[in-house]
N, C-alpha and C. Protein backbone atom coordinates (compact mmCIF):
# COMPACT_ATOMS: atom_id res chain seq x y z
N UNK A 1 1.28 8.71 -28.09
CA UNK A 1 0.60 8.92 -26.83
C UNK A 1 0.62 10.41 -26.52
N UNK A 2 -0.65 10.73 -26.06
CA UNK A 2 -0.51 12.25 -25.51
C UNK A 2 -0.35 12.64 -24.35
N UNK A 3 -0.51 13.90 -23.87
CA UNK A 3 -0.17 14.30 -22.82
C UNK A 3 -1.17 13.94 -21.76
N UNK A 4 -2.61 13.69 -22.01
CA UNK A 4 -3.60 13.23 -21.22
C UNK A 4 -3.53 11.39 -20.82
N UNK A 5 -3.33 11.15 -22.10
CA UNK A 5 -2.91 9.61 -21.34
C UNK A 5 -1.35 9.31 -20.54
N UNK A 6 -1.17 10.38 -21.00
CA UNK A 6 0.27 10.29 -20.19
C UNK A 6 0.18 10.07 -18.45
N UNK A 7 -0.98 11.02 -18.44
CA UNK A 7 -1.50 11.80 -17.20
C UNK A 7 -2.29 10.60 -16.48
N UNK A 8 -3.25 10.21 -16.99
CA UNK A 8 -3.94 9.49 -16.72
C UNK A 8 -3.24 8.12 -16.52
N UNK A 9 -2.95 7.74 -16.78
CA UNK A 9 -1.36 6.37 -16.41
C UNK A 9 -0.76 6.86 -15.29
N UNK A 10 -0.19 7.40 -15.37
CA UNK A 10 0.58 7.94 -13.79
C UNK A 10 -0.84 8.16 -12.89
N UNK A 11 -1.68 8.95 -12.81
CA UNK A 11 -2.81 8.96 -11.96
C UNK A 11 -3.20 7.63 -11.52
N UNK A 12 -3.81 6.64 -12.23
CA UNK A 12 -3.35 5.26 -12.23
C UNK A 12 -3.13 4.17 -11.45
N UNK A 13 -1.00 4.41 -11.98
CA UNK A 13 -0.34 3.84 -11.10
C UNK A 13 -0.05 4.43 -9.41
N UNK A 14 -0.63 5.80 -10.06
CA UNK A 14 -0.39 6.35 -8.23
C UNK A 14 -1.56 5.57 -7.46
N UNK A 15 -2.63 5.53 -8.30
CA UNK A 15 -3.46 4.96 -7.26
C UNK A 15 -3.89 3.80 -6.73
N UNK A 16 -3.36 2.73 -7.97
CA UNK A 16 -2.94 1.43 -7.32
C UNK A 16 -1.75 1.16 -6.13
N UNK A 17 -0.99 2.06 -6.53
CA UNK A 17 -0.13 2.30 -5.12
C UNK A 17 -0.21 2.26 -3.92
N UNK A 18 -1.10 3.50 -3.68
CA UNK A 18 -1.97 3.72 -2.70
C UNK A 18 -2.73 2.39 -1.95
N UNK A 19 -3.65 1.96 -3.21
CA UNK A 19 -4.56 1.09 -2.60
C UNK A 19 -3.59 -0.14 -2.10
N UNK A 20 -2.69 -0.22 -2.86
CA UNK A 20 -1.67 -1.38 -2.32
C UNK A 20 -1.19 -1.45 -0.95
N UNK A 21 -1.26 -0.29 -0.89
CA UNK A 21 0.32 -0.42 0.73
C UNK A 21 -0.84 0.85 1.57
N UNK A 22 -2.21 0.79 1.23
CA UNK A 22 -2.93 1.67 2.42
C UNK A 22 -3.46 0.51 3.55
N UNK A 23 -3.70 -0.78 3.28
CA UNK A 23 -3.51 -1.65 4.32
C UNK A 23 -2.97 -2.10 5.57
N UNK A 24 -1.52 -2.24 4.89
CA UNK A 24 -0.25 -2.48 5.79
C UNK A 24 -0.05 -1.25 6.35
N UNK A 25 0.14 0.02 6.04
CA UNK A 25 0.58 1.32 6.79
C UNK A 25 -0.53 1.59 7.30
N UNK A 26 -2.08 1.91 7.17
CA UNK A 26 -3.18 1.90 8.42
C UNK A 26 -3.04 0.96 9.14
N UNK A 27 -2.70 0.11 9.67
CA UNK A 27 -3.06 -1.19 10.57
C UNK A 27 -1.31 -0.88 11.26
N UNK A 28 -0.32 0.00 10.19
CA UNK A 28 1.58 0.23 11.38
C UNK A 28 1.13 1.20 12.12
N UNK A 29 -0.14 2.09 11.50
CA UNK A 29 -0.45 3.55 11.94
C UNK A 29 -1.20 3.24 13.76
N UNK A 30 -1.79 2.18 13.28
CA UNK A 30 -3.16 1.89 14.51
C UNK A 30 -1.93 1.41 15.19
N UNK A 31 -1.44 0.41 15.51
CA UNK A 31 -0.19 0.02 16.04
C UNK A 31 0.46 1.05 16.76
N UNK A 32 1.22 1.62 15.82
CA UNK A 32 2.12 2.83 16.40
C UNK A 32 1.10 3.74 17.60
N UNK A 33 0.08 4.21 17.42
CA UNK A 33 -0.61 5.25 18.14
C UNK A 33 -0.95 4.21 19.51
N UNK A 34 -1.49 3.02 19.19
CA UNK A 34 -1.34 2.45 20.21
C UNK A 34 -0.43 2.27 21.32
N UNK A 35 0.82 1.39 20.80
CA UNK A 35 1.53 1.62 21.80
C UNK A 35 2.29 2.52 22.25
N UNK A 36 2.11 3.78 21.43
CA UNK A 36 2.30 5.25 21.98
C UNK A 36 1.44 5.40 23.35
N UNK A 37 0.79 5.37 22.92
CA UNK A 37 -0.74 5.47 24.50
C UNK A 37 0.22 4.69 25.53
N UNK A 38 0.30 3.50 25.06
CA UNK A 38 0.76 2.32 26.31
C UNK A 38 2.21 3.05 26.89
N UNK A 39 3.21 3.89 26.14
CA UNK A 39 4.01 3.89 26.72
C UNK A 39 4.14 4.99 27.69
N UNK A 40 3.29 6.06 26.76
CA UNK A 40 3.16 7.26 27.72
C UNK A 40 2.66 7.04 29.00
N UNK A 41 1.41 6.16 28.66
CA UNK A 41 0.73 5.89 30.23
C UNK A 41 1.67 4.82 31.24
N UNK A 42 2.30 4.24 30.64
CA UNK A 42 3.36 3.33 31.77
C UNK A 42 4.49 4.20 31.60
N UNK A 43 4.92 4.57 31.19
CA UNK A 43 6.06 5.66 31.02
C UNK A 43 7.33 4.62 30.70
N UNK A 44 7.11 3.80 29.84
CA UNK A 44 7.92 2.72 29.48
C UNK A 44 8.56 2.92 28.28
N UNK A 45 9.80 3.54 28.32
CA UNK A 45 10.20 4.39 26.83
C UNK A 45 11.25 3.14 25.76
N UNK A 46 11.21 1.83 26.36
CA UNK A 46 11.97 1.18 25.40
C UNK A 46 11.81 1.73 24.28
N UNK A 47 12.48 1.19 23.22
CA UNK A 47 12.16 1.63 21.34
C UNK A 47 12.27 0.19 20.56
N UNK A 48 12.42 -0.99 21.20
CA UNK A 48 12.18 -2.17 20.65
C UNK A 48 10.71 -2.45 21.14
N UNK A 49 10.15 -1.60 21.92
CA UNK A 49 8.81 -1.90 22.26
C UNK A 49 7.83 -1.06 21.34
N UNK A 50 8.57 -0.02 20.52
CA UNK A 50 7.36 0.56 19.68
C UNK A 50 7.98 -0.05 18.33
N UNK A 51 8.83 -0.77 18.11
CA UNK A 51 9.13 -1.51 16.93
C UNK A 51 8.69 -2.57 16.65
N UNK A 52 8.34 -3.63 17.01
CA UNK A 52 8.77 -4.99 17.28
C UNK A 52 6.87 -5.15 16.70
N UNK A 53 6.33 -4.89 17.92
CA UNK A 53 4.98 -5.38 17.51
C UNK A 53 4.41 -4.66 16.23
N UNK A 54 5.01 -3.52 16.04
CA UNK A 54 4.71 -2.82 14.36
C UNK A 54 4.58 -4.18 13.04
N UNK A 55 5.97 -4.46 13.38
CA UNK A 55 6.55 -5.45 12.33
C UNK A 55 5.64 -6.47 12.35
N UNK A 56 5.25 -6.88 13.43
CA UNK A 56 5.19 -8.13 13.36
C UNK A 56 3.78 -7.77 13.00
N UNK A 57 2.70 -7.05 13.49
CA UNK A 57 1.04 -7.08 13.15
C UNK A 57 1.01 -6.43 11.74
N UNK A 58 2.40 -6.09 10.99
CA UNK A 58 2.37 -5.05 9.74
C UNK A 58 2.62 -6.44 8.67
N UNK A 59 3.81 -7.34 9.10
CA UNK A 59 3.74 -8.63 8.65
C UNK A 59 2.77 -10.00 8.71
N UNK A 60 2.29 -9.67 9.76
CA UNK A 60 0.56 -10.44 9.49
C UNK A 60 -0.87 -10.00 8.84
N UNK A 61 -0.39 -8.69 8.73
CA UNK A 61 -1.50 -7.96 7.49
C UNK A 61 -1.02 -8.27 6.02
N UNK A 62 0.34 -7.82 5.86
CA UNK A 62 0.57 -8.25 4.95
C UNK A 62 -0.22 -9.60 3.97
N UNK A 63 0.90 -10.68 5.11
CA UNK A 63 0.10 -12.35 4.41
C UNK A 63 -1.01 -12.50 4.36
N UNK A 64 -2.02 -11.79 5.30
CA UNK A 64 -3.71 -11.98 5.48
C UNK A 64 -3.84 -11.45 3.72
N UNK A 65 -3.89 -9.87 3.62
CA UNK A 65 -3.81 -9.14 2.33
C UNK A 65 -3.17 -9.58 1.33
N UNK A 66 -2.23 -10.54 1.16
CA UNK A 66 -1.25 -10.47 0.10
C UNK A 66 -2.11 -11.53 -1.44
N UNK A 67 -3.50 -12.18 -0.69
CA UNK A 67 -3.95 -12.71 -2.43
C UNK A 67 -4.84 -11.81 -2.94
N UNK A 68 -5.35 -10.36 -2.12
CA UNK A 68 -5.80 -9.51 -2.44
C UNK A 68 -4.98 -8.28 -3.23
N UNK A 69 -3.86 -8.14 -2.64
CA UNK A 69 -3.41 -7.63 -3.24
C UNK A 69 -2.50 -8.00 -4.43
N UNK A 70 -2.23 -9.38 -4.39
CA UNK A 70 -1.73 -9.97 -5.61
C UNK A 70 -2.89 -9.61 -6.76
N UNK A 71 -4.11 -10.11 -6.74
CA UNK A 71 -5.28 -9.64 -7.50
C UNK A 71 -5.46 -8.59 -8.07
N UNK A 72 -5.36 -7.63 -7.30
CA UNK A 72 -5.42 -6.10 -7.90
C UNK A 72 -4.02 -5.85 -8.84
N UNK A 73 -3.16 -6.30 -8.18
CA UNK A 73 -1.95 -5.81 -9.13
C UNK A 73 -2.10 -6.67 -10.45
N UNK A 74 -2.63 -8.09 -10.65
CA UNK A 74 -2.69 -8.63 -11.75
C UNK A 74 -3.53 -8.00 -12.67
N UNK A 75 -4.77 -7.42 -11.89
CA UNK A 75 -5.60 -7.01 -12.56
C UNK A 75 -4.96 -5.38 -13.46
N UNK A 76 -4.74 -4.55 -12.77
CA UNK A 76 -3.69 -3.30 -13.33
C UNK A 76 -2.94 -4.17 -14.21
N UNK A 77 -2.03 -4.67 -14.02
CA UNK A 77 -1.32 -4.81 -15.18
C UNK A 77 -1.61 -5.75 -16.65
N UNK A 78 -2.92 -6.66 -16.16
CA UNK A 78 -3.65 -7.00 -17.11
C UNK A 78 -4.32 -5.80 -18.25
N UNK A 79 -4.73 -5.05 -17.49
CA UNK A 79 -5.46 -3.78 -17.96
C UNK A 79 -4.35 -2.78 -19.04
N UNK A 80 -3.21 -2.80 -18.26
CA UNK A 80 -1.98 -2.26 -19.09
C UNK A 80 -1.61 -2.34 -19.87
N UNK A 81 -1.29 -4.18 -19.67
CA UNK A 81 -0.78 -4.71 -21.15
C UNK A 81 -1.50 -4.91 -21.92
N UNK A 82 -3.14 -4.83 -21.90
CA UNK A 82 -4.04 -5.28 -22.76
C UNK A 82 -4.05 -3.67 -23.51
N UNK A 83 -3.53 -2.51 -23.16
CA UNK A 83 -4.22 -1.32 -23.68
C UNK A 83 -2.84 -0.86 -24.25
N UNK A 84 -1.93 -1.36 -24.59
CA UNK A 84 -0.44 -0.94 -25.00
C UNK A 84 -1.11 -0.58 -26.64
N UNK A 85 -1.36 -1.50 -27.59
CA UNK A 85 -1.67 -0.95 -28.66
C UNK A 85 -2.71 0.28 -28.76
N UNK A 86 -3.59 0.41 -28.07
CA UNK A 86 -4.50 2.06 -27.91
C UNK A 86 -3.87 2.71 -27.47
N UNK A 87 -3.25 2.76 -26.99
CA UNK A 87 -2.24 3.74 -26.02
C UNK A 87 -1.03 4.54 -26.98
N UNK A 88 0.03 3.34 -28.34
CA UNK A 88 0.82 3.98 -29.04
C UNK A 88 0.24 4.12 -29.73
N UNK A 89 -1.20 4.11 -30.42
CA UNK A 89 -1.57 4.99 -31.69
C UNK A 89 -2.62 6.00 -31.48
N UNK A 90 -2.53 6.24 -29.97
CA UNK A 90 -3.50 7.22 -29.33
C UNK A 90 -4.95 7.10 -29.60
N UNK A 91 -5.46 5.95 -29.76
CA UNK A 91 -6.89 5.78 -29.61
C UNK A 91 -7.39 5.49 -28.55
C-alpha cells in the first residue's frame, strides 16, 4: 500500500465520521442555542435545564437516524472489506 491510499482511507474514514455523528450534534447544536435564548430571556440559569432536553432530543435523533446510519456504516465497511486485496498489492 502506498502513501496515497494510505491517505485516501483515512480521508474516508474521516468522512464517514462526520456524516455519522453530523446528525445527532446539529439537532444538540439547535437544542443548545435554543434553550440558551430561553434562558437568557427568562433569566432562568438552572444547568439541568440546558442538559436534560439536549439528551433527550439528541437520543430521539439518534433512534429516528440509527437504520440510516447503520446503512452507511455497512455500506463503508462493505466497500473496505471488499477492496483489502487491491489495497495490499497496490492496485
Amino acid at each position: 500500500m502506498d502513501a496515497y491510499t494510505a491517505v485516501d482511507l483515512g480521508r474516508e474514514a474521516m468522512m464517514t465520521a462526520l456524516v455519522l455523528g453530523a446528525p445527532v450534534l446539529l439537532v444538540g447544536v439547535a437544542v443548545a442555542l435554543i434553550v440558551g435564548l430561553l434562558q437568557g430571556v427568562t433569566q432562568i440559569q438552572d444547568q439541568t435545564l440546558s442538559f436534560v432536553p439536549k439528551i433527550v432530543v439528541m437520543i430521539a435523533v439518534l433512534c429516528a437516524c440509527l437504520p440510516w446510519l447503520v446503512q452507511r456504516l455497512v455500506e463503508y465497511s462493505q466497500g473496505l472489506i471488499t477492496n483489502i486485496p487491491a489495497t495490499i498489492m497496490g492496485g
